[in-house]
Protein backbone atom coordinates (compact mmCIF):
# COMPACT_ATOMS: atom_id res chain seq x y z
CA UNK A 1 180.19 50.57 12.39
CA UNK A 2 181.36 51.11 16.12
CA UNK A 3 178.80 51.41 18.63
CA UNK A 4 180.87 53.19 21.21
CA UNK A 5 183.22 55.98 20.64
CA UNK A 6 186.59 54.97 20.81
CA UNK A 7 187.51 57.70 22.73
CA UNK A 8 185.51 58.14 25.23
CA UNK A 9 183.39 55.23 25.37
CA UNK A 10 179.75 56.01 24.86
CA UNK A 11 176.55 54.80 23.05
CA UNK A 12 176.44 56.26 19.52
CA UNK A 13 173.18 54.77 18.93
CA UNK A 14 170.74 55.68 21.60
CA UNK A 15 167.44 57.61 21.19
CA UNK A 16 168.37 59.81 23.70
CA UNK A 17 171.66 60.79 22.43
CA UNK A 18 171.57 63.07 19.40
CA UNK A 19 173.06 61.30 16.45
CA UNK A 20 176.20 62.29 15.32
CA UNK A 21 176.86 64.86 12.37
CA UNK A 22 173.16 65.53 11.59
CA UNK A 23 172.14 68.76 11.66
CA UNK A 24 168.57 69.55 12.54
CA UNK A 25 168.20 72.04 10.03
CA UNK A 26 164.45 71.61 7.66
CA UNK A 27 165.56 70.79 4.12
CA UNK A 28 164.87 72.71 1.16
CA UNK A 29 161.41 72.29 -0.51
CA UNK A 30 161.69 70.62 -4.10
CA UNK A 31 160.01 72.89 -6.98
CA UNK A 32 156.92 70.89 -8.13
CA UNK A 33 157.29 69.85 -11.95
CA UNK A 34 155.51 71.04 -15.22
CA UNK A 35 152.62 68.29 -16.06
CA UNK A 36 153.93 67.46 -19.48
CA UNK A 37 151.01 67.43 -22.39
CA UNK A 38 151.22 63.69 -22.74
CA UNK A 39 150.76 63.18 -18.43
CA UNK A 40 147.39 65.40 -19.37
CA UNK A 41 146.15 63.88 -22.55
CA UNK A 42 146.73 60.65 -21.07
CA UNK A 43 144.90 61.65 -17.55
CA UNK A 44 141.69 62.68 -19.62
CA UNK A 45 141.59 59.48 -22.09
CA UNK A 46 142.13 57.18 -18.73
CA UNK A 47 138.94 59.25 -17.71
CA UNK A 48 137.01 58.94 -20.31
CA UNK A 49 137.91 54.90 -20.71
CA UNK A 50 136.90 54.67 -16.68
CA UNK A 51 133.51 56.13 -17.16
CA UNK A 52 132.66 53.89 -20.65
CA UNK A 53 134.13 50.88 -18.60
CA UNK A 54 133.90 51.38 -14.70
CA UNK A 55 134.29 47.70 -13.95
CA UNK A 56 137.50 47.16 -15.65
CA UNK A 57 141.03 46.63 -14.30
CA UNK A 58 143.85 49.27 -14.15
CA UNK A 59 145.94 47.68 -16.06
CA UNK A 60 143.58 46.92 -19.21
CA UNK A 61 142.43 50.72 -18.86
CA UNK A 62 146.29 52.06 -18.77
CA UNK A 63 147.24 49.91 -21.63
CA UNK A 64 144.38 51.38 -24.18
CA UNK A 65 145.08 54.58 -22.37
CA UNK A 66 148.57 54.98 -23.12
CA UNK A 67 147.79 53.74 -26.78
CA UNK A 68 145.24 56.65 -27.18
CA UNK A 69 147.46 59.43 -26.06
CA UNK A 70 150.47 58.12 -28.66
CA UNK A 71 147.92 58.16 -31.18
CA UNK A 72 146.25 61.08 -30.51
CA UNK A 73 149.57 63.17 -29.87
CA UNK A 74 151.23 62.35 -33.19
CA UNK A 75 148.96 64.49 -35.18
């Protein structure tokens, strides 16, 4: 990309020059989305596992996490 307008010859890519073809308009706030039943099932058996085991990793904690809330959700 150019760094001076053909035309006219100035800096397209100062800080002091406002950038071309942005407007400064604030964009539109995104709807927050529904916390699905597994996201909550899973965020209270990844609770529960923390407190029985406080010095364990994330990882080994997610793992029989996730494993809970399948089982627990097919019933």
């Amino acid at each position: 990309m150019a760094r001076y307008c053909h035309e006219c010859g100035t800096s397209l890519h100062t800080a002091s020059a406002p950038a071309v073809g942005v407007s400064k308009a604030a964009p539109a706030k995104k709807k927050a989305r529904k916390v699905s039943a597994y996201s909550k099932r899973y965020g209270r058996e990844y609770k529960r596992l923390k407190t029985k085991h406080p010095r364990a990793s994330f990882g080994s904690l997610s793992k029989k996490a996730h494993a809970a809330t399948k089982k627990g959700l097919k019933k």
